[in-house]
Protein backbone atom coordinates (compact mmCIF):
# COMPACT_ATOMS: atom_id res chain seq x y z
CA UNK A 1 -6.60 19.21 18.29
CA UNK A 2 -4.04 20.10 21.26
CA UNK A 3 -0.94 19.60 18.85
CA UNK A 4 1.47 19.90 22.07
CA UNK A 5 -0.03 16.70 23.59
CA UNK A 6 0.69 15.47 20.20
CA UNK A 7 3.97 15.99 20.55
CA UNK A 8 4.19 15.12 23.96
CA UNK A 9 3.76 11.45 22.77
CA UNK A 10 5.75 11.53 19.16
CA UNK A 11 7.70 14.07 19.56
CA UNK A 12 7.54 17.30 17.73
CA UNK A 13 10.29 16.20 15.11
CA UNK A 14 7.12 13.65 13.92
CA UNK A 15 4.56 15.96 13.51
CA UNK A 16 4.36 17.99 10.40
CA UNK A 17 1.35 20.84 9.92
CA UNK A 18 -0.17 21.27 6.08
CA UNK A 19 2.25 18.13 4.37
CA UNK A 20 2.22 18.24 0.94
CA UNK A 21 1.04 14.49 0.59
CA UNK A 22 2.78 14.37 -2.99
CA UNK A 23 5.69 13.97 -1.07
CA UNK A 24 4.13 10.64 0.42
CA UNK A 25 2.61 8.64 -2.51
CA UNK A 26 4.38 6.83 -5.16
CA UNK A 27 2.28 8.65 -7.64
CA UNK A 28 3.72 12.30 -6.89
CA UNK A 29 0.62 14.02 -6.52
CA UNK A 30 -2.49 15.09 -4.50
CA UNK A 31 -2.97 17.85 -2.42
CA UNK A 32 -1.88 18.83 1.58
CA UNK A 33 -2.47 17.15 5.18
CA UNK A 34 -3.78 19.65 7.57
CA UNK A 35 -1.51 17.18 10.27
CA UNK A 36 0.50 14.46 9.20
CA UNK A 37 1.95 11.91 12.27
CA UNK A 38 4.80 9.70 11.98
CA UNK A 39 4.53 7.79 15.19
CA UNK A 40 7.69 5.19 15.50
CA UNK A 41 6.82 2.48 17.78
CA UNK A 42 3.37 0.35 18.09
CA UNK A 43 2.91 1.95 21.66
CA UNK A 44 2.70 5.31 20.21
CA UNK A 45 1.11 4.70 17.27
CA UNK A 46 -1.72 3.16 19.73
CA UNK A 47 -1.56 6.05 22.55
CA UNK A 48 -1.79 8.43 19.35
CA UNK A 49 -5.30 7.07 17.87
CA UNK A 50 -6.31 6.33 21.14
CA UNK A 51 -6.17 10.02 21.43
CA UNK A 52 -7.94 11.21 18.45
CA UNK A 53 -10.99 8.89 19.04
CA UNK A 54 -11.35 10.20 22.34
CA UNK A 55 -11.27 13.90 21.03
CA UNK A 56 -13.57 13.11 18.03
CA UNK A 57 -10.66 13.96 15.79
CA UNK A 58 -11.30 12.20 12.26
CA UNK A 59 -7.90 10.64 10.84
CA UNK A 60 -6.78 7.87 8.18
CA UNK A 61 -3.66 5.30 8.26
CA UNK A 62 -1.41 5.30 5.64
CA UNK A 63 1.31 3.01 5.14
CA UNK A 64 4.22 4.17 2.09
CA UNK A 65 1.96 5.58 0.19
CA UNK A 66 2.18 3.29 -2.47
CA UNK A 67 -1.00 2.29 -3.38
CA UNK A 68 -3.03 5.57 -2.42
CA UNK A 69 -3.82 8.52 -5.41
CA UNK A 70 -4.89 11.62 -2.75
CA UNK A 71 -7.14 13.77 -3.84
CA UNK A 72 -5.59 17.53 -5.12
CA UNK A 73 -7.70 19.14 -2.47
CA UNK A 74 -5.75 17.35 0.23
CA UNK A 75 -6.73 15.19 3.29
CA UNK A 76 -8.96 16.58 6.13
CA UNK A 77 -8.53 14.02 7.94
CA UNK A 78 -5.19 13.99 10.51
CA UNK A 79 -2.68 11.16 8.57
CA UNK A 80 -1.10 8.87 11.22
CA UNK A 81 1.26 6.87 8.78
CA UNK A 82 3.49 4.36 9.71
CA UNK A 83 6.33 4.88 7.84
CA UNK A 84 8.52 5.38 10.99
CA UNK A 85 7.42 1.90 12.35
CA UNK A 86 9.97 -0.39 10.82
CA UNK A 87 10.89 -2.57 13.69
CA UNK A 88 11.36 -6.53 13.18
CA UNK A 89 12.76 -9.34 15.02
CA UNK A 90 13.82 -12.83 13.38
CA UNK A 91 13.45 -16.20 15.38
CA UNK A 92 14.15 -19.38 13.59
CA UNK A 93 11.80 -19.47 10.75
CA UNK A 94 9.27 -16.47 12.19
CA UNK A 95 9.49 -13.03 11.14
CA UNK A 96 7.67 -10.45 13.53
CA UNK A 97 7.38 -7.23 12.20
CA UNK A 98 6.03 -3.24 12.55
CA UNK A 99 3.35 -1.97 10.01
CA UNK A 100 5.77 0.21 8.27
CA UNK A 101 8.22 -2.28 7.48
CA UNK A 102 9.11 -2.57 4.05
CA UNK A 103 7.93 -6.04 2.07
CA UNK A 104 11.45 -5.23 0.28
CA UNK A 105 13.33 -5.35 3.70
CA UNK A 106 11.49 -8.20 5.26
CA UNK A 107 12.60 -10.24 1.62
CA UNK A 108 16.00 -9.05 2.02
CA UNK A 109 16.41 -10.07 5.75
CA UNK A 110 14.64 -13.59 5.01
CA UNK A 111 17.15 -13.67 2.58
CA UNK A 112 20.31 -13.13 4.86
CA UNK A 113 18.57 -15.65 7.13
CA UNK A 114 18.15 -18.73 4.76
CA UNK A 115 14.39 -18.08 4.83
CA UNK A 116 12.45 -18.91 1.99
CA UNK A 117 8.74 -18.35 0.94
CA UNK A 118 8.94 -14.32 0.59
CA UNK A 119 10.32 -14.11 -2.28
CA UNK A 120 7.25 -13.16 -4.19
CA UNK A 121 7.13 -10.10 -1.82
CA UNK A 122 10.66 -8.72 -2.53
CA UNK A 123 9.90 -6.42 -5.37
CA UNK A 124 6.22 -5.19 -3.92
CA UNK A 125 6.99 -1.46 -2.93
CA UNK A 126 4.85 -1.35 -0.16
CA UNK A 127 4.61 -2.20 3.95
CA UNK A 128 3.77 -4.67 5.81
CA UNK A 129 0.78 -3.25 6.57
CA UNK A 130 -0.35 -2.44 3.26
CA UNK A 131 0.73 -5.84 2.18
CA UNK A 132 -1.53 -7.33 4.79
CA UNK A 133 -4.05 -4.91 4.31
CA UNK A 134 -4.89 -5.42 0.41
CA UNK A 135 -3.48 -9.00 0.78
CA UNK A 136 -0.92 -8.07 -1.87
CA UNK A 137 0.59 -10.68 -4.05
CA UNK A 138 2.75 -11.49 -7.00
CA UNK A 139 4.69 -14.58 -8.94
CA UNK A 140 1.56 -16.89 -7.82
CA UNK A 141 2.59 -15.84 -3.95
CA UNK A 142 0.17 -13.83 -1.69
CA UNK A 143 0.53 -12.82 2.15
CA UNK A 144 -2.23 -14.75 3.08
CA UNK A 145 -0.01 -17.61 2.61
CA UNK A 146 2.86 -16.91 4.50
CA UNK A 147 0.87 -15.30 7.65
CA UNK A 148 0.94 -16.86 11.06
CA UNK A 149 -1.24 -13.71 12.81
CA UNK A 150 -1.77 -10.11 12.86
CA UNK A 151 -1.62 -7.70 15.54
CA UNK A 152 -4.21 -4.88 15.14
CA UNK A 153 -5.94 -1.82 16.66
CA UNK A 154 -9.84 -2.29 16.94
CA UNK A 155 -11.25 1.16 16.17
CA UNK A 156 -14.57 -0.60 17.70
CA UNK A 157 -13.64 -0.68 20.76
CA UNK A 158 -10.23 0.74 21.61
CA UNK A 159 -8.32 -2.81 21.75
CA UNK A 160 -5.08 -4.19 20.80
CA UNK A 161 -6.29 -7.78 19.15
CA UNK A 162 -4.23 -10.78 18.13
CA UNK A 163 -6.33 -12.25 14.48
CA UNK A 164 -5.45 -15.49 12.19
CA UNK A 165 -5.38 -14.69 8.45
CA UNK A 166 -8.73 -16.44 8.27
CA UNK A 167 -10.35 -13.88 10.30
CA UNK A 168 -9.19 -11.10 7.96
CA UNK A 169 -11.09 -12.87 4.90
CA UNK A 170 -8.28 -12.44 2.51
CA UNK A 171 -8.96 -12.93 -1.30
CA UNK A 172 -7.56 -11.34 -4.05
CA UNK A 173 -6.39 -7.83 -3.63
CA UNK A 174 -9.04 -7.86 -0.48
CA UNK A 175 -9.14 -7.91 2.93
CA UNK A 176 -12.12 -6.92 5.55
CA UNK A 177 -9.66 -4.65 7.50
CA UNK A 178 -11.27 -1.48 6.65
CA UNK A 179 -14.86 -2.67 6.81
CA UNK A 180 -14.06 -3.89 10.62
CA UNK A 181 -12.56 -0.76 11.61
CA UNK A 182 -9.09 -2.47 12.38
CA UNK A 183 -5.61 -1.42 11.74
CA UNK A 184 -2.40 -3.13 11.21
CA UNK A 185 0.02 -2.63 13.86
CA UNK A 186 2.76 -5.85 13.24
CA UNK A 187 2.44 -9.57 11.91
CA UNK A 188 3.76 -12.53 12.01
CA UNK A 189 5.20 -14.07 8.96
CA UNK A 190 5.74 -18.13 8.92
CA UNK A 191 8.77 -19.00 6.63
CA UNK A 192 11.05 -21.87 5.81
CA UNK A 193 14.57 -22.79 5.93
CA UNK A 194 15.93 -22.73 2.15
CA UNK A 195 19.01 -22.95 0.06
CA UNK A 196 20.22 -19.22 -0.14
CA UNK A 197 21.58 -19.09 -3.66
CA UNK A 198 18.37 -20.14 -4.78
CA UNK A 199 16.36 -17.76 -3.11
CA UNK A 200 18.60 -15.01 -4.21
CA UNK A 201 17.91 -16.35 -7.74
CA UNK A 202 13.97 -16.00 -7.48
CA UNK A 203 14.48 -13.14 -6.44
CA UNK A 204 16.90 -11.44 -8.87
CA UNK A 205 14.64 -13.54 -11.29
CA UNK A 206 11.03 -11.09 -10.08
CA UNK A 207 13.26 -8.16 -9.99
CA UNK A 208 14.27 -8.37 -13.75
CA UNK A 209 11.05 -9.37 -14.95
CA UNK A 210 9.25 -5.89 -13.47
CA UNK A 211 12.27 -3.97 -14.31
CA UNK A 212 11.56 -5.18 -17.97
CA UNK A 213 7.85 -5.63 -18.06
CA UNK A 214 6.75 -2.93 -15.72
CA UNK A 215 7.56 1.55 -16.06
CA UNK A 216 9.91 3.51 -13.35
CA UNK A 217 7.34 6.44 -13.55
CA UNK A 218 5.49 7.46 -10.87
CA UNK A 219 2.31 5.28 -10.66
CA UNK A 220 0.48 3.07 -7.35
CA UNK A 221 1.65 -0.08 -9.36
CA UNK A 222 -1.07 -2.14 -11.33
CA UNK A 223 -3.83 0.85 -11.52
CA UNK A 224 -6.58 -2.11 -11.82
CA UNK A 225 -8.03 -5.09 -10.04
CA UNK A 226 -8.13 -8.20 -12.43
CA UNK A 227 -11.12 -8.78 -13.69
CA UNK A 228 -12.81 -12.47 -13.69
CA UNK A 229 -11.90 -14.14 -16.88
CA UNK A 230 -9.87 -11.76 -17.87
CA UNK A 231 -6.23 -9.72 -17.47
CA UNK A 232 -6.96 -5.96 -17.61
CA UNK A 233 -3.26 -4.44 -19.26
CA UNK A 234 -4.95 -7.03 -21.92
CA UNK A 235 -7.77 -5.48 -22.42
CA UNK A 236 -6.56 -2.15 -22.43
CA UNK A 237 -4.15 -2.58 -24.73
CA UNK A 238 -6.16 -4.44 -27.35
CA UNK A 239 -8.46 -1.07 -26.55
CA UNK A 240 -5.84 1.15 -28.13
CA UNK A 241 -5.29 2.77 -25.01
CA UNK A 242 -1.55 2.22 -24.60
CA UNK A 243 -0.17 5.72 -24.52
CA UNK A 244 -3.46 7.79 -24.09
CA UNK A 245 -2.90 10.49 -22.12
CA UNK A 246 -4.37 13.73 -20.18
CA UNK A 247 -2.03 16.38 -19.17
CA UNK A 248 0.69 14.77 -17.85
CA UNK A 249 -0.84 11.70 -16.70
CA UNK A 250 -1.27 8.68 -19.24
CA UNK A 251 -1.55 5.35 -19.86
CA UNK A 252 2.10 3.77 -20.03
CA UNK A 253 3.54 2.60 -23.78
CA UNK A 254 5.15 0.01 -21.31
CA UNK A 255 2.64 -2.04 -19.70
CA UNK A 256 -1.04 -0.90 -20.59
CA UNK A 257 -2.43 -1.76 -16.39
CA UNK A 258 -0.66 1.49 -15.24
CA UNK A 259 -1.50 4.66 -15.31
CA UNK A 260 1.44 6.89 -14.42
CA UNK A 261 2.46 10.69 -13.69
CA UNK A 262 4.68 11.38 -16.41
CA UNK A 263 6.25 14.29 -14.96
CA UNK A 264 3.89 16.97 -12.96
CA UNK A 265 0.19 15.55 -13.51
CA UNK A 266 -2.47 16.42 -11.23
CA UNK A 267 -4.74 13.76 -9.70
CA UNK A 268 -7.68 15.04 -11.30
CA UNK A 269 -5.87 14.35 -14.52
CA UNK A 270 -4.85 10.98 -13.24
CA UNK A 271 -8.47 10.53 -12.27
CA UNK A 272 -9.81 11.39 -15.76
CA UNK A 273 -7.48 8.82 -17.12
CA UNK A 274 -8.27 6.14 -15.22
CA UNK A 275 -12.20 6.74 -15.92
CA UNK A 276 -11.37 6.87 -19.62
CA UNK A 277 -9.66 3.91 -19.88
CA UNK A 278 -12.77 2.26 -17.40
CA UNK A 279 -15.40 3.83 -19.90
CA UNK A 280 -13.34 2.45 -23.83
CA UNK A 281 -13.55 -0.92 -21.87
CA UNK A 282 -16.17 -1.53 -21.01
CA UNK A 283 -17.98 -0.02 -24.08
CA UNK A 284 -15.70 -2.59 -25.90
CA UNK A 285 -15.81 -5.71 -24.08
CA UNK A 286 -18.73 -5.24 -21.75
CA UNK A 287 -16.21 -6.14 -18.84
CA UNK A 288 -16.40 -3.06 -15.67
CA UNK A 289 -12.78 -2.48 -14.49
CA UNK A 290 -12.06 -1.44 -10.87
CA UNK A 291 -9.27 0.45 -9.23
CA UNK A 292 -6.85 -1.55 -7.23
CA UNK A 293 -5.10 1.95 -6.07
CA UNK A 294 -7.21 3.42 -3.15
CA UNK A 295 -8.17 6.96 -4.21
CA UNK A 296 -9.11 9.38 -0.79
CA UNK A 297 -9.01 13.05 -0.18
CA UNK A 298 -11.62 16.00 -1.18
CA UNK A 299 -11.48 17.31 -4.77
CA UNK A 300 -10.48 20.82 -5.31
């Protein structure tokens, strides 16, 4: 890869050689980047991938890194996040926004406008684009429901395309962004005009309930999808598996769905935890729990 044409569209400032990618994921851990890019505007971003499919150059999007466990033998892919991209606009009751924007900022903001209907969102640690891309959700709200359109990159064919949510097949936790090659770039968010002491209070209201109910370790958030019929901190927990632990990763005595980094694990411990806790339950209750944290990288 010609790292000085790289540049020559980022800037060098945004492109860092062999990135620890612990540094970039809520769970603290994993292994290096051979290249990690930090393009700042949707134009870049675009001329950037546009650049590595025409050179054959294998790379993955990342967001925040909060929902991602990498691998402790690193990423050989080339990383183009989009942390950098944070631009947003408000007008009247639409929110346009960049990828990278945090769901935390774009709650805040909606806040300071009288805009109601993100509150559920304010607490998620994650981007937009992650948001939209795993249809994240909490407090009974969802981005599916709030979503006017999304602005992605078609891996397919090299185009910018404008989608409706209904072309993105959102469902729980799901989305059919990966499977058709397409990547967030911005969306539009449709809210409403609301009463702004009352919003604050939902909000303050979410942020003390996962202060209370949820750890401050490092972790991706809920480490499992929910299962049908069934809520899986529940069934861990009524496992016995509150507190297990492998190294320094573990099980949290806090809320049984996450698995955390207590202080230095590595993933493979992480990883060994998580299939622990999949193997008790389902030997228990017959009921086959799946990751909601997206695990990539090569192992060691």
């Amino acid at each position: 890869m010609d790292i000085k044409k790289i540049e020559k569209i980022i800037g060098s400032e945004n492109v860092l050689l062999d990135e620890p990618m612990k540094k970039h994921s809520n769970f603290r851990s994993g292994g290096n980047a051979k290249f990690y890019l930090t393009p700042q505007t949707v134009d870049e971003f675009v001329e950037v991938v546009k650049y590595l499919k025409e050179n054959d150059e294998k790379f993955i999007v990342l967001g925040r890194g909060t929902n991602i466990l990498v691998k402790d033998g690193g990423l050989k892919e080339t990383v183009v996040s989009t942390f950098k991209m944070t631009s947003y606009e408000i007008n009247g009751e639409v929110i346009t926004a960049n990828a990278g924007t945090p769901l935390a900022l774009i709650a805040n903001k909606a806040l300071a406008s009288y805009l109601a209907g993100f509150e559920f969102a304010g607490g998620i640690p994650g981007s937009l684009g992650g948001g939209v891309f795993m249809n994240a959700g909490a407090h009974g709200g969802e981005m599916k429901d709030v979503l006017i359109d999304v602005t992605v990159f078609d891996t397919s064919d090299g185009k910018v395309k404008v989608l409706k949510p209904e072309d993105l097949d959102l469902r729980y936790r799901h989305s059919n962004i990966e499977e058709k090659g397409y990547i967030v770039l911005s969306a539009r968010i449709q809210l409403h005009k609301g009463n702004k002491e009352e919003i604050k209070a939902s909000m303050d209201e979410f942020k003390e309930y996962r202060t209370r109910t949820q750890p401050s370790d490092p972790s991706a958030g809920s480490t499992f999808k929910r299962p049908e019929g069934y809520i899986a901190a529940k069934l861990i927990d009524e496992a016995g598996l509150k507190g297990y632990h492998i190294g320094d990763a573990g099980v949290s005595e806090k809320h049984a769905g996450f698995v955390i980094n207590k202080s230095n694990a590595s993933t493979k411990e992480i990883l060994d935890v998580i299939d622990y806790v999949k193997k008790e339950v389902y030997n228990k209750y017959k009921v086959k729990l799946e990751e909601e944290v997206r695990i990539i990288g090569e192992d060691n």
